[in-house]
N, C-alpha and C. Protein backbone atom coordinates (compact mmCIF):
# COMPACT_ATOMS: atom_id res chain seq x y z
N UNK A 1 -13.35 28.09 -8.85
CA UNK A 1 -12.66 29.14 -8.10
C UNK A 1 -13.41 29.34 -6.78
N UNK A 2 -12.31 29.43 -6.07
CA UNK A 2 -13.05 29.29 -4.48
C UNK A 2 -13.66 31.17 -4.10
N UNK A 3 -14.93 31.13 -3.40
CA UNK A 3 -15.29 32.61 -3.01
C UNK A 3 -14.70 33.42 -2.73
N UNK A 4 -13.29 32.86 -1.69
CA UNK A 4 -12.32 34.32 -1.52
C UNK A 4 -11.66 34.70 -2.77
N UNK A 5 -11.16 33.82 -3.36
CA UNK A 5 -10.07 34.59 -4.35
C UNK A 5 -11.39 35.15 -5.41
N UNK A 6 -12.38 34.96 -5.64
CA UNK A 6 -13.51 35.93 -6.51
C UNK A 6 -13.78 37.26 -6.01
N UNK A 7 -13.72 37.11 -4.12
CA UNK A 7 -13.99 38.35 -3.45
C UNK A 7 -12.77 39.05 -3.92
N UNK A 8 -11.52 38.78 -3.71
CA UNK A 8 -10.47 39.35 -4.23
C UNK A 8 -9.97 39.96 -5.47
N UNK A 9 -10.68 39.74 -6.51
CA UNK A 9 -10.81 39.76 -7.97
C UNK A 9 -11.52 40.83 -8.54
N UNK A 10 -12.93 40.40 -7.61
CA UNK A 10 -14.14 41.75 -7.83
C UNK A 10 -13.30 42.69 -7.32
N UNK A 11 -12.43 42.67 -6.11
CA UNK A 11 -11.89 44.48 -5.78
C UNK A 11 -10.58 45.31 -6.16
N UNK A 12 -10.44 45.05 -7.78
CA UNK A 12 -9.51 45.49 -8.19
C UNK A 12 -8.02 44.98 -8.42
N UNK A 13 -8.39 43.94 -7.40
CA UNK A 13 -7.03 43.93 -7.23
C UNK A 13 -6.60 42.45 -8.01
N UNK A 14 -5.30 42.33 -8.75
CA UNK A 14 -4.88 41.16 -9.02
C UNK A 14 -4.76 39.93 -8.04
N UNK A 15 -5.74 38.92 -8.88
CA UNK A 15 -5.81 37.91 -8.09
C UNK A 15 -4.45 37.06 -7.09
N UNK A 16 -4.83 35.97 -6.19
CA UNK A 16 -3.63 35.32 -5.64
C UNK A 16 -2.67 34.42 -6.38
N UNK A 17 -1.63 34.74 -6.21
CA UNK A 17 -0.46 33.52 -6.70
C UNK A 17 0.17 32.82 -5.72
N UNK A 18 0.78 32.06 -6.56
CA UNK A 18 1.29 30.65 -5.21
C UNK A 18 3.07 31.19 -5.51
N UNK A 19 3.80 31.71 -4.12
CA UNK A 19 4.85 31.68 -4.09
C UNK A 19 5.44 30.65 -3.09
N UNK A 20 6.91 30.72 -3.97
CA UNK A 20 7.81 29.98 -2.68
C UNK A 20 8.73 30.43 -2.16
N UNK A 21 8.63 29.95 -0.27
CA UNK A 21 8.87 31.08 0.59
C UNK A 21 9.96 30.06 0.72
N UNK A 22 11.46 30.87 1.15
CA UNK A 22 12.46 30.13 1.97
C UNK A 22 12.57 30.64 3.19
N UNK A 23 13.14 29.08 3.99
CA UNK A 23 13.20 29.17 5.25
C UNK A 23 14.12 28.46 5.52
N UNK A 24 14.43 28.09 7.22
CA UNK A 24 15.42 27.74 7.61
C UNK A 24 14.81 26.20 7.27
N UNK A 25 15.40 25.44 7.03
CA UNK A 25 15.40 23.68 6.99
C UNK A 25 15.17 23.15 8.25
N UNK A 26 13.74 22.39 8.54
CA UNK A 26 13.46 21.61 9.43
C UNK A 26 12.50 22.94 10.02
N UNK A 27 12.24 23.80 9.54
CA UNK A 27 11.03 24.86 10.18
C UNK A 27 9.76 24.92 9.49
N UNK A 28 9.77 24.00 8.42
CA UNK A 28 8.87 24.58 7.96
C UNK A 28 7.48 24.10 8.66
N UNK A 29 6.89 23.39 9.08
CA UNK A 29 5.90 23.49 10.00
C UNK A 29 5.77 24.16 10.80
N UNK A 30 6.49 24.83 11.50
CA UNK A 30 6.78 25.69 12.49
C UNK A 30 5.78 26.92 11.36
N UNK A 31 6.52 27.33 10.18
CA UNK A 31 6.22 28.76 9.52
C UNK A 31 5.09 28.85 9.54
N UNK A 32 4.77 27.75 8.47
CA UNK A 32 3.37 27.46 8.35
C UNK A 32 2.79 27.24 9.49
N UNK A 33 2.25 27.05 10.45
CA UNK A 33 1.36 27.43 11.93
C UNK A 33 2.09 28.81 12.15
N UNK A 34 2.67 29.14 12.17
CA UNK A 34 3.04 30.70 12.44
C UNK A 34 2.09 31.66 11.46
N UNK A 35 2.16 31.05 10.40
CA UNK A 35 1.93 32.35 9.52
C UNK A 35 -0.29 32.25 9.64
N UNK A 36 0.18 31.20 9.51
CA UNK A 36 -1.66 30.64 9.83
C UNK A 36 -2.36 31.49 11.48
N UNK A 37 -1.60 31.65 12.45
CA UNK A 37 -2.26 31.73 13.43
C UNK A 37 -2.19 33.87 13.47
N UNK A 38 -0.95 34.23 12.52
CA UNK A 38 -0.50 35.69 12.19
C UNK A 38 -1.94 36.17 11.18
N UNK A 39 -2.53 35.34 10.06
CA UNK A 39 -3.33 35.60 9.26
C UNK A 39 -4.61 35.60 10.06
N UNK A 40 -5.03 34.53 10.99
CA UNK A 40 -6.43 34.95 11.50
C UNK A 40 -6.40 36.04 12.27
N UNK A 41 -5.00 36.42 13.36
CA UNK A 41 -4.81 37.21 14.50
C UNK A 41 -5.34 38.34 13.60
N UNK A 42 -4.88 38.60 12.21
CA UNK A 42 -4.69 40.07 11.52
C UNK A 42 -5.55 40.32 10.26
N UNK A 43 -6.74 38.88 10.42
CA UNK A 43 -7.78 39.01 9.46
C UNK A 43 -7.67 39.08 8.31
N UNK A 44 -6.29 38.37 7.97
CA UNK A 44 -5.90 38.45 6.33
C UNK A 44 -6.20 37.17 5.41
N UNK A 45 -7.34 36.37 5.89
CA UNK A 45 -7.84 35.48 5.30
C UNK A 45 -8.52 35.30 3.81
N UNK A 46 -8.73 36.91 3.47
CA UNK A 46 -8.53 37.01 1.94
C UNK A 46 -7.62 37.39 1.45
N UNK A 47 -6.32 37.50 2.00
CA UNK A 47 -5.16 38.09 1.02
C UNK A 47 -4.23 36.81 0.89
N UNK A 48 -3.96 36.17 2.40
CA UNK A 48 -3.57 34.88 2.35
C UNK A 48 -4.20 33.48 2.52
N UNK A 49 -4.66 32.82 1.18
CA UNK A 49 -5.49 31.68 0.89
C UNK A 49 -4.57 30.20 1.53
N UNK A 50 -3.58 30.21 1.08
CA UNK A 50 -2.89 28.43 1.66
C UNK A 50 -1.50 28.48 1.89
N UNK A 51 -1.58 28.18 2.97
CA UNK A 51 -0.06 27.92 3.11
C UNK A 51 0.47 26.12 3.09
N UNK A 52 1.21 25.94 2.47
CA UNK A 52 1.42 24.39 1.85
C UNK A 52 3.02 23.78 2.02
N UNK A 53 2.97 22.74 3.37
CA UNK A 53 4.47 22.30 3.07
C UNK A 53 4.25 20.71 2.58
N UNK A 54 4.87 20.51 1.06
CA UNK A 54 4.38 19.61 0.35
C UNK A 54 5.69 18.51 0.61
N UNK A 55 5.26 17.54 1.27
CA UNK A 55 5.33 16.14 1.42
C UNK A 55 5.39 14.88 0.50
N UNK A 56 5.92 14.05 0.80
CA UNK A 56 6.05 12.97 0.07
C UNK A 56 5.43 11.90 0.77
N UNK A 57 5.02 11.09 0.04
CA UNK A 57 4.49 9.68 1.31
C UNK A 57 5.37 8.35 0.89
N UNK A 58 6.13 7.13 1.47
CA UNK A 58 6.37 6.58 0.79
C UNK A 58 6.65 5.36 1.82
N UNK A 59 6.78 3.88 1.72
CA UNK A 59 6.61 2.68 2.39
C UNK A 59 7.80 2.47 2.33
N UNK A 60 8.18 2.03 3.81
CA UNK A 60 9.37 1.66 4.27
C UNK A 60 9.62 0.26 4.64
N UNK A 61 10.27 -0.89 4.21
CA UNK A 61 10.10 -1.69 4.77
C UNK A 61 10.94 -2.60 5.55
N UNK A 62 11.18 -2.99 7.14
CA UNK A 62 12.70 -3.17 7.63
C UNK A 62 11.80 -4.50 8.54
N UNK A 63 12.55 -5.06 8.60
CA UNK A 63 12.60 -6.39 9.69
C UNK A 63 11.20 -7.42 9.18
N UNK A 64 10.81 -6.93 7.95
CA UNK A 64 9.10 -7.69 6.69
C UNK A 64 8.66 -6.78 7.48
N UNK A 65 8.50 -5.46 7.87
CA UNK A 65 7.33 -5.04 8.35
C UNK A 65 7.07 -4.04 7.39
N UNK A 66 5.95 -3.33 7.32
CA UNK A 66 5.82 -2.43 6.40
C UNK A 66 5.18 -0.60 7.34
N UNK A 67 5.74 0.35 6.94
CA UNK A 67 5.68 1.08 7.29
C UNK A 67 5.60 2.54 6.09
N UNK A 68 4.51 3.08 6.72
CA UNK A 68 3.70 4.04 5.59
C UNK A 68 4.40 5.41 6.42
N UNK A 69 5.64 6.24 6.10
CA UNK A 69 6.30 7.22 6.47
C UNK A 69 5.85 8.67 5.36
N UNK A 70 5.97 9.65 5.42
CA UNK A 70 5.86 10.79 4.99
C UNK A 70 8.04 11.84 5.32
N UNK A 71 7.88 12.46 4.28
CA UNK A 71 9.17 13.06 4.14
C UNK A 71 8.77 14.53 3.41
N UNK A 72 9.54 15.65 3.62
CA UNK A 72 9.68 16.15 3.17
C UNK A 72 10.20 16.83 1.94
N UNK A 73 9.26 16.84 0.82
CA UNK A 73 9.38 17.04 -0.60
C UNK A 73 10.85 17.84 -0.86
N UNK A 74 10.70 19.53 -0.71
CA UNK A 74 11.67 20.69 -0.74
C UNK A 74 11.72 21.14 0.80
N UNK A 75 12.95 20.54 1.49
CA UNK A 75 13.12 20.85 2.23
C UNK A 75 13.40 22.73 2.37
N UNK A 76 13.49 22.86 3.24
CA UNK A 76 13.71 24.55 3.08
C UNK A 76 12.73 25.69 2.29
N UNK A 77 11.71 25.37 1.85
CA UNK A 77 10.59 26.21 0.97
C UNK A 77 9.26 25.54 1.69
N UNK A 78 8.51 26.66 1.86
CA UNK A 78 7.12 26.69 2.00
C UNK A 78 6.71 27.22 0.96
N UNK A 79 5.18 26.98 0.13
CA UNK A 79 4.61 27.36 -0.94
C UNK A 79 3.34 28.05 -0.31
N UNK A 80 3.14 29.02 -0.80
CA UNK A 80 2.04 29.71 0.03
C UNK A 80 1.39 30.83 -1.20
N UNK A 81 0.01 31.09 -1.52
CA UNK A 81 -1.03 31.12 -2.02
C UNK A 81 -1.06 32.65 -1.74
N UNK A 82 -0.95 33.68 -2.10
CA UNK A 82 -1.59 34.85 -1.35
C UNK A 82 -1.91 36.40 -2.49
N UNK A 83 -2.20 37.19 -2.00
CA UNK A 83 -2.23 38.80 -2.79
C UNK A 83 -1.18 39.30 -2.13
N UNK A 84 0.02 39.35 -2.68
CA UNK A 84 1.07 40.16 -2.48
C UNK A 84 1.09 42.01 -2.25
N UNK A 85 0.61 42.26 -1.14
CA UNK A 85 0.82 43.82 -1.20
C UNK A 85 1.52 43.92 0.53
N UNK A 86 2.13 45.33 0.81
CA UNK A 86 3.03 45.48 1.36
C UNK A 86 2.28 44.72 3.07
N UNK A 87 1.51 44.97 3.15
CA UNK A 87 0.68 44.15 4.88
C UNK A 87 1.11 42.40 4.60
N UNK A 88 0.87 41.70 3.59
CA UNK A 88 0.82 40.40 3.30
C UNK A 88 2.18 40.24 3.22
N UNK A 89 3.18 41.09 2.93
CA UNK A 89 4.44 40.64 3.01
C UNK A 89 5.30 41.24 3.76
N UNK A 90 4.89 42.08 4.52
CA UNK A 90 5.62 41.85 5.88
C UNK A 90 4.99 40.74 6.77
N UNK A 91 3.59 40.50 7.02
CA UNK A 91 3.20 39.56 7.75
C UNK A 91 4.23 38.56 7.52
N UNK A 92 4.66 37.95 5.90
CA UNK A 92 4.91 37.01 6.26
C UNK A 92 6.53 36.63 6.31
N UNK A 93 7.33 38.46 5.55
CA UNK A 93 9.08 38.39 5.72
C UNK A 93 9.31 38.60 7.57
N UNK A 94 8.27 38.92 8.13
CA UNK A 94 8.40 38.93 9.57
C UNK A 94 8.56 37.81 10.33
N UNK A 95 8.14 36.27 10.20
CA UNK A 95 7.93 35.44 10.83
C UNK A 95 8.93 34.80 10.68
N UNK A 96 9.66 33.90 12.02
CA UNK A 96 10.51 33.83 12.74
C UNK A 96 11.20 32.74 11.70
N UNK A 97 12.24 32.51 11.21
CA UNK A 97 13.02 30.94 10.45
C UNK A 97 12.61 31.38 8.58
N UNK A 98 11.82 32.92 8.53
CA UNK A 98 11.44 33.04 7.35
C UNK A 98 12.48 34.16 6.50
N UNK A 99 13.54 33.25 5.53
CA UNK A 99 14.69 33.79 4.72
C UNK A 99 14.35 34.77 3.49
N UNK A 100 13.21 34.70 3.28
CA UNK A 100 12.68 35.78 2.17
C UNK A 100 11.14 34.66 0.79
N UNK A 101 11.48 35.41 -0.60
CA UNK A 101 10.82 35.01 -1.18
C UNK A 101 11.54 34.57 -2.43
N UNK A 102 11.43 33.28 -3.21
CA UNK A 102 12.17 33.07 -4.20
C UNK A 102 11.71 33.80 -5.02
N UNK A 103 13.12 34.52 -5.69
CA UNK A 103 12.73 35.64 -6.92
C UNK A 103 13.86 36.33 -7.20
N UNK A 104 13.75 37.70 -7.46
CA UNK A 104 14.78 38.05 -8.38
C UNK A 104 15.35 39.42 -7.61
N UNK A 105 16.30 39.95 -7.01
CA UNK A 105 16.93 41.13 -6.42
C UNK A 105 15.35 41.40 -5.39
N UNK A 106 15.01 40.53 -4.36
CA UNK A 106 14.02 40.75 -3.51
C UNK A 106 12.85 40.85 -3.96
N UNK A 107 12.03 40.34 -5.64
CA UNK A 107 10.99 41.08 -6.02
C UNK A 107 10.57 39.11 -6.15
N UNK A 108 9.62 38.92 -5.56
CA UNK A 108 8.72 37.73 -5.37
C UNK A 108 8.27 37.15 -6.83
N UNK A 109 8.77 35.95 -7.15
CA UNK A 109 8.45 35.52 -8.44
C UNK A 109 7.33 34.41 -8.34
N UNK A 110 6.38 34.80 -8.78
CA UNK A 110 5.09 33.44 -9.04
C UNK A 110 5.52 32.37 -9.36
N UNK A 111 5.20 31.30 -8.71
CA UNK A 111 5.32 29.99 -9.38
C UNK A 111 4.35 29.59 -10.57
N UNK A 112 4.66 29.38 -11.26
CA UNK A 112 3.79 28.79 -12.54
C UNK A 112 2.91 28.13 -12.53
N UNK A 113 1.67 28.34 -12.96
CA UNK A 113 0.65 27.48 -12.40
C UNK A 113 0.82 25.66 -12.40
N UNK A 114 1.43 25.69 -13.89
CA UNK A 114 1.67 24.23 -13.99
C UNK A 114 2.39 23.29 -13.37
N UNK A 115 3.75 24.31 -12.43
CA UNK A 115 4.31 24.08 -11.16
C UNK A 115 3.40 23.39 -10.30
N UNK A 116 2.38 24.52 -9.84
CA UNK A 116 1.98 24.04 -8.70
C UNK A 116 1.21 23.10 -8.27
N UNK A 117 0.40 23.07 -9.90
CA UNK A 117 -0.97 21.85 -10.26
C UNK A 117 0.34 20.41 -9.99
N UNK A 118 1.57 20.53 -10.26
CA UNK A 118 2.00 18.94 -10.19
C UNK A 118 2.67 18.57 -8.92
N UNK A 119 3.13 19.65 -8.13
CA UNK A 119 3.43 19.53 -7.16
C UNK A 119 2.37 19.18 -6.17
N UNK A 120 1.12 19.66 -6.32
CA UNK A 120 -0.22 19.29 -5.34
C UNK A 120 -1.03 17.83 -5.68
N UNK A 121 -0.61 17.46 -6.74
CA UNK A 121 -0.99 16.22 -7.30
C UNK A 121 0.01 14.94 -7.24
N UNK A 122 0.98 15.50 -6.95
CA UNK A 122 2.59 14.49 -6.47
C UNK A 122 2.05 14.16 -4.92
N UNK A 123 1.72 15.62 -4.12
CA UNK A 123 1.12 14.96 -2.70
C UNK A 123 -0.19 14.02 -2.86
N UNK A 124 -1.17 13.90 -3.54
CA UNK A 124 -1.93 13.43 -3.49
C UNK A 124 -2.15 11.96 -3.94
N UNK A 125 -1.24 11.28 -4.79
CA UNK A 125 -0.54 10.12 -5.06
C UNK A 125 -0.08 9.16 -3.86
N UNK A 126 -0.64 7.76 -3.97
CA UNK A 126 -0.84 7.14 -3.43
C UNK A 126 1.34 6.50 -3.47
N UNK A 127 1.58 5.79 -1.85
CA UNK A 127 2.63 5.76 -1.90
C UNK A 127 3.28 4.83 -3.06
N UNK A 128 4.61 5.95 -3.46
CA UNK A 128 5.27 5.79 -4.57
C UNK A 128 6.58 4.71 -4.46
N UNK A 129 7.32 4.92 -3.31
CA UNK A 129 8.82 4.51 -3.18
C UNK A 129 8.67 3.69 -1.99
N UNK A 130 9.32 2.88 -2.27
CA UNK A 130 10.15 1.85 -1.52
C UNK A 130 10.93 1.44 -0.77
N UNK A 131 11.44 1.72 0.47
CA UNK A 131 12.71 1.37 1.02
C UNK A 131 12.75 0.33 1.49
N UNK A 132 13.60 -0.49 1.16
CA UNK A 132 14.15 -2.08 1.96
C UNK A 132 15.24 -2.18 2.66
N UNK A 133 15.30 -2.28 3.58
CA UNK A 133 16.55 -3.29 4.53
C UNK A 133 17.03 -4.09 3.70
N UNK A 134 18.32 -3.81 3.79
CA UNK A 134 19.44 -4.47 2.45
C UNK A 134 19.23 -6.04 3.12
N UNK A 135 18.78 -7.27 3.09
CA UNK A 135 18.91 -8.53 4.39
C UNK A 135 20.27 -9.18 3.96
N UNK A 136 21.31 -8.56 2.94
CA UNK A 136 22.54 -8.99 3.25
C UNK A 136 23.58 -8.08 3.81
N UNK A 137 24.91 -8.35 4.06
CA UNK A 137 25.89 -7.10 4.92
C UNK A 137 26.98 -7.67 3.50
N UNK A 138 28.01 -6.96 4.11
CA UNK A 138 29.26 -7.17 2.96
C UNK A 138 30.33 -8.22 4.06
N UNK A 139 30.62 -9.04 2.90
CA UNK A 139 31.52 -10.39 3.64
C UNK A 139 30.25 -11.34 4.29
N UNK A 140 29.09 -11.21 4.14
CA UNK A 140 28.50 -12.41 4.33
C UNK A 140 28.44 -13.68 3.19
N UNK A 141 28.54 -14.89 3.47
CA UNK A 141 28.11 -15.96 2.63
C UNK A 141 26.98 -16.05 2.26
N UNK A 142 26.67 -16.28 0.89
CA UNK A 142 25.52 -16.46 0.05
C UNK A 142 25.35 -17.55 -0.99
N UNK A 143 24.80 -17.79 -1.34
CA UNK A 143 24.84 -18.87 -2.29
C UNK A 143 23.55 -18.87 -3.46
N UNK A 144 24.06 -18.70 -4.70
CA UNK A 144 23.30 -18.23 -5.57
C UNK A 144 22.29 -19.61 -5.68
N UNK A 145 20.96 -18.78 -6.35
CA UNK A 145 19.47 -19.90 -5.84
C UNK A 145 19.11 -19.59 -7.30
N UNK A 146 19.32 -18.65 -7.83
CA UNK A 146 19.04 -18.69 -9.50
C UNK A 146 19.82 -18.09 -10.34
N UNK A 147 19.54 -18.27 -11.81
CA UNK A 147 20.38 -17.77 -12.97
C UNK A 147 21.66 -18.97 -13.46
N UNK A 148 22.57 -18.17 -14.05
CA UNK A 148 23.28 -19.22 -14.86
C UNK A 148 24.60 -19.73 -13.42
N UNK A 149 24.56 -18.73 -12.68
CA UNK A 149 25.53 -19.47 -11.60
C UNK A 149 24.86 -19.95 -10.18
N UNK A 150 23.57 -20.39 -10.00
CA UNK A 150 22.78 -21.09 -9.83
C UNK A 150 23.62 -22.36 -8.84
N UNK A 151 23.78 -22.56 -7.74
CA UNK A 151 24.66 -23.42 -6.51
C UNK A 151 25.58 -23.08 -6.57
N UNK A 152 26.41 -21.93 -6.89
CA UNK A 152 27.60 -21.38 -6.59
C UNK A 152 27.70 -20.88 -5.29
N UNK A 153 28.96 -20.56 -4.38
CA UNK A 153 28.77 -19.86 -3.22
C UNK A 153 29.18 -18.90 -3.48
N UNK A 154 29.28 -17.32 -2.51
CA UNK A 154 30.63 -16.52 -2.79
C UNK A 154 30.45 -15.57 -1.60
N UNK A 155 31.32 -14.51 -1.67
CA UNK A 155 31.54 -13.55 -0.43
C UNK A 155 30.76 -12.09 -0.78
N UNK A 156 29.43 -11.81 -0.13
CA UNK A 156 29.10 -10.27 -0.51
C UNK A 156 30.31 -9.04 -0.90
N UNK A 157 30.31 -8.80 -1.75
CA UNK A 157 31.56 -7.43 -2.05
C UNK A 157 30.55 -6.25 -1.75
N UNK A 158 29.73 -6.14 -2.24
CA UNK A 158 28.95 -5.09 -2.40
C UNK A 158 27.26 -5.14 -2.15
N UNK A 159 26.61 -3.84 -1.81
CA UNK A 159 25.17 -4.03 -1.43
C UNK A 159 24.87 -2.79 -2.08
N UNK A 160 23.87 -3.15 -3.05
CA UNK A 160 22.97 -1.24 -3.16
C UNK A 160 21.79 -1.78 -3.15
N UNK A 161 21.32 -0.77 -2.00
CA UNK A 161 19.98 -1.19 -1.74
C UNK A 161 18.94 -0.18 -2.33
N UNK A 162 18.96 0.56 -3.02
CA UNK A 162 18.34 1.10 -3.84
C UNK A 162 17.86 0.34 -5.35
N UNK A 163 18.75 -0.33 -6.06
CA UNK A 163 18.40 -1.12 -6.98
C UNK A 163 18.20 -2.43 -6.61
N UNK A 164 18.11 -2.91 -5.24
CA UNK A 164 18.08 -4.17 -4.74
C UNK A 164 18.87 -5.38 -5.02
N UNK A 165 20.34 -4.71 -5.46
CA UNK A 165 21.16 -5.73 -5.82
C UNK A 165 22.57 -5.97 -5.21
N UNK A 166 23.19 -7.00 -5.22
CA UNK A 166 24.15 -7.28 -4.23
C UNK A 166 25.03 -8.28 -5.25
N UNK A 167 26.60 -6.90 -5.10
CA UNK A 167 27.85 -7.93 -5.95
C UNK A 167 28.16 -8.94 -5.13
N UNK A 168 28.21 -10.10 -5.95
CA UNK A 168 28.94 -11.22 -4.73
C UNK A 168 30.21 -11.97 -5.81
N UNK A 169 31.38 -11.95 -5.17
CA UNK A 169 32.68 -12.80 -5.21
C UNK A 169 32.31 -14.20 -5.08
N UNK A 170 32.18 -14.51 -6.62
CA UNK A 170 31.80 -16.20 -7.03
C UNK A 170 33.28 -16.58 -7.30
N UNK A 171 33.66 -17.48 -7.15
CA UNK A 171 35.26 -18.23 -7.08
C UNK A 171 34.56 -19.79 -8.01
N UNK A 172 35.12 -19.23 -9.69
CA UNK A 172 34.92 -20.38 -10.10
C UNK A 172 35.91 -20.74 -11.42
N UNK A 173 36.78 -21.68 -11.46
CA UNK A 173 38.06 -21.65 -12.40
C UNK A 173 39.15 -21.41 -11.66
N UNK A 174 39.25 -21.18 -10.55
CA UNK A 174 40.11 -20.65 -9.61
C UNK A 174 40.39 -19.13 -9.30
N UNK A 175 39.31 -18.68 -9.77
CA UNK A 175 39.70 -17.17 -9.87
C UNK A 175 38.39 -16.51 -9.11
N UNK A 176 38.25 -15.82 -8.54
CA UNK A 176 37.23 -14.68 -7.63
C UNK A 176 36.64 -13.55 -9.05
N UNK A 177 35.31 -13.81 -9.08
CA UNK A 177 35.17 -13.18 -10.36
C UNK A 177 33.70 -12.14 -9.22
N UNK A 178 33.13 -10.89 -9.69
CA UNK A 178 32.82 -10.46 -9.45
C UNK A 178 31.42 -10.32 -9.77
N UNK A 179 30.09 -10.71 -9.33
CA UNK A 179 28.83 -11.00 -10.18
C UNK A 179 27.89 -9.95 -9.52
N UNK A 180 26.84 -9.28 -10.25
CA UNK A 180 26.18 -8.77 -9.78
C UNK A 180 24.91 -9.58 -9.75
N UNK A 181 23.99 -9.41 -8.83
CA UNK A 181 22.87 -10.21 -9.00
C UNK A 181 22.03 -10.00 -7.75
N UNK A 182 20.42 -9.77 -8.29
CA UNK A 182 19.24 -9.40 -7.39
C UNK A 182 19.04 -9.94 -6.02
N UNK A 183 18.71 -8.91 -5.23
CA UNK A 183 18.30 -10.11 -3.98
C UNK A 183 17.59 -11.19 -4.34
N UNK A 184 16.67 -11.38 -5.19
CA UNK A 184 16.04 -12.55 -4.89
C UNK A 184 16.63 -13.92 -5.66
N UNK A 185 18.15 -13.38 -5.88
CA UNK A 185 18.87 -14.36 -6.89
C UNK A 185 19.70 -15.04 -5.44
N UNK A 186 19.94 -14.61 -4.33
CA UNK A 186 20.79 -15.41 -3.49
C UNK A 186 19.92 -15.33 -1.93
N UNK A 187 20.47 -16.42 -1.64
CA UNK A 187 20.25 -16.68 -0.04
C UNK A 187 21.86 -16.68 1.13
N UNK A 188 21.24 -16.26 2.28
CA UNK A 188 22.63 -16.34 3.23
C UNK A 188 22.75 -17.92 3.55
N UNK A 189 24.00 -17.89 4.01
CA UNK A 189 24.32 -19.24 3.92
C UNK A 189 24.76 -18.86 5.16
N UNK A 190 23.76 -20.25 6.15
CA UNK A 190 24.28 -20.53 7.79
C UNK A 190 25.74 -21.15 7.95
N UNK A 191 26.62 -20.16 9.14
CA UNK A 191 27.84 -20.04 8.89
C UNK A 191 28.03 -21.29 10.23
């Protein structure tokens, strides 16, 4: 336990909880430096301990390059650490893009500790997700390189680039049959 929230503890008063604040979407950095520069201006550095807009990290990868991006976890919520009494919460229902406190008919509900331990440990996780550049389009030629239809040609129908797989229109018997199969099951075929 860190010294402030002990200083806070010894004086009666119930220790800090971690709430979550709503705001307008795409502010929340903004709040957070707002509320940070409102807490030193007004010396409330023991009532308000952290203000936290929790992030995601995750590798992007387009043209083979690789790219280490960050996103925003809960858009619209800041999580913030504090002793809830009437100075600490106007400081912070005052600040500018700030919609209130999640809770119940206006009364501020704690996040659960076990909430917050996984949410601060989700940021701290090394990158998780993946994004790829689909490298086929729909109606391109391909020609399957493995599996059981293996030198077949056919026409992209479909791309999801989330599961990394691409339907392709194999024409075999005389009929256009519909196959699903991994990127690394086909190549484009120079037109």
């Amino acid at each position: 336990m860190n010294t402030r929230k002990k200083a806070v503890e010894e004086q009666g008063v119930p220790g800090p909880r971690w709430y979550a604040l709503r705001i307008y979407s795409g502010h929340e950095r903004k709040v957070k430096e707002g509320i940070e520069a409102e807490v030193a201006r007004c010396g409330l550095a023991d009532k308000i301990l952290q203000i936290y807009v929790p992030y995601e990290r995750f590798v992007e990868v387009k043209n083979g390059k690789k790219r280490s991006l960050t996103k925003n976890a809960f858009p619209g919520y800041v999580l913030i650490e504090a002793v809830l009494d009437k100075q600490t919460r106007n400081v912070i229902l005052d600040m500018p893009s700030v919609m209130g406190f999640l809770g119940v008919d206006d009364v501020p509900t704690p996040l659960r500790p076990e909430e917050v331990e996984k949410i601060l440990v989700t940021e701290n996780t090394v990158e998780h997700r993946a994004v790829i550049e689909a490298p086929f389009r729909i109606g391109d030629s391909v020609k399957v390189i493995d599996g059981p239809f293996s030198s077949l040609t056919g026409v992209v129908h479909e791309v999801c680039t989330e599961r990394m797989k691409v339907k392709v229109m194999i024409s075999f018997f005389g009929r256009s049959t519909p196959t699903e199969l991994d990127f690394s099951q086909v190549k484009s075929v120079s037109q």
